[in-house]
Protein backbone atom coordinates (compact mmCIF):
# COMPACT_ATOMS: atom_id res chain seq x y z
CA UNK A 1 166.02 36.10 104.32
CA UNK A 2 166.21 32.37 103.00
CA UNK A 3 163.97 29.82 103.77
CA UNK A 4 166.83 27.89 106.19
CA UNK A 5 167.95 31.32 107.67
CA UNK A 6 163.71 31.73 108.53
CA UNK A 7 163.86 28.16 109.86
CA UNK A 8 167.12 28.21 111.92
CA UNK A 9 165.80 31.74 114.20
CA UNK A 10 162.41 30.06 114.26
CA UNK A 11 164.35 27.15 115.99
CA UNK A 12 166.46 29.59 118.16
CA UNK A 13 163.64 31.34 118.88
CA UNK A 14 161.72 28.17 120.05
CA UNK A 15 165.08 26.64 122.08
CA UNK A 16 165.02 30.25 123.84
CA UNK A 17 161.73 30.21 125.18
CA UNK A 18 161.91 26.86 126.12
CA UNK A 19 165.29 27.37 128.22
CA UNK A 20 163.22 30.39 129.99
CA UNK A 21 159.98 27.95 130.41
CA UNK A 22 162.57 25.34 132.10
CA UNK A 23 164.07 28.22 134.53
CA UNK A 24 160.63 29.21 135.59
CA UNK A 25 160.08 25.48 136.24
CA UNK A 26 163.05 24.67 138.04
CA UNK A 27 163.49 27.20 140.56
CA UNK A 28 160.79 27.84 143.02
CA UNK A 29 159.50 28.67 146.27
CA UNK A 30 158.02 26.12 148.15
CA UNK A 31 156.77 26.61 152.22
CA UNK A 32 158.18 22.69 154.32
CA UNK A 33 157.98 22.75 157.74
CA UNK A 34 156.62 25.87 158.39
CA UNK A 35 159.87 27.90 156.75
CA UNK A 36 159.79 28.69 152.87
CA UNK A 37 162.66 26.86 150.91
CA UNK A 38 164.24 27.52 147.56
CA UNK A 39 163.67 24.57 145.83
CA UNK A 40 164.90 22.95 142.25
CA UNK A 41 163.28 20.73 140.21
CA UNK A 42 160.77 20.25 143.68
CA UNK A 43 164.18 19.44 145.24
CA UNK A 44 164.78 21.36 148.33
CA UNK A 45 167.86 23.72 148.06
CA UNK A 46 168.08 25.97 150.90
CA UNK A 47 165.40 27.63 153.22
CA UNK A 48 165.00 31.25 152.26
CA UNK A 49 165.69 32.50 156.09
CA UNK A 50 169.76 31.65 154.97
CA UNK A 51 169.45 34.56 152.24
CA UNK A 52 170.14 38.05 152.74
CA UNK A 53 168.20 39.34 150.26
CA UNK A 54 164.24 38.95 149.04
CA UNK A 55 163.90 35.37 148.22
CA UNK A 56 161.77 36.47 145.01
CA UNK A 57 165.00 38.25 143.83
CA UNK A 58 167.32 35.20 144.91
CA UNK A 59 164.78 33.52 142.49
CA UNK A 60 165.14 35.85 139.52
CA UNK A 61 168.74 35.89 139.39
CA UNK A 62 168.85 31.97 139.33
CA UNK A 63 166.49 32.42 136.71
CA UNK A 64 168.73 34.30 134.97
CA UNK A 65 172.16 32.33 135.55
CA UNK A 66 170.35 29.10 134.31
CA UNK A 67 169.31 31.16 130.86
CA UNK A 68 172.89 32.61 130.95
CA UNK A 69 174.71 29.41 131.21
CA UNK A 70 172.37 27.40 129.27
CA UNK A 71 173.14 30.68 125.88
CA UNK A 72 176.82 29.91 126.00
């Protein structure tokens, strides 16, 4: 492997783990007013009692759709 092929999956590499690091920052669960919220970037989204599901999960697949969209 070259130099510039070592370099360019270093930099991949990097830009991946920082798109994870900004997921994990973004989206978050946050109690206000007594009722726990789904927030983004400490903006509240939508109060967690309007999911069906676990709001950890609702979290993770967020998560996921921000790496997703953010790899195409």
């Amino acid at each position: 492997m070259s130099i510039f092929e070592k370099f360019n999956r270093s930099q991949a590499e990097k830009k991946q783990l920082q798109i994870e690091e900004d997921a994990n920052f973004y989206y978050q669960i946050t109690e206000h007013d007594g009722e726990i919220w789904i927030t983004f970037n400490n903006f509240l989204v939508c109060p967690c009692s309007m999911l069906k599901g676990e709001p950890v999960e609702a979290i993770k697949k967020m998560r996921e759709l921000y790496i997703k969209s953010h790899n195409a």
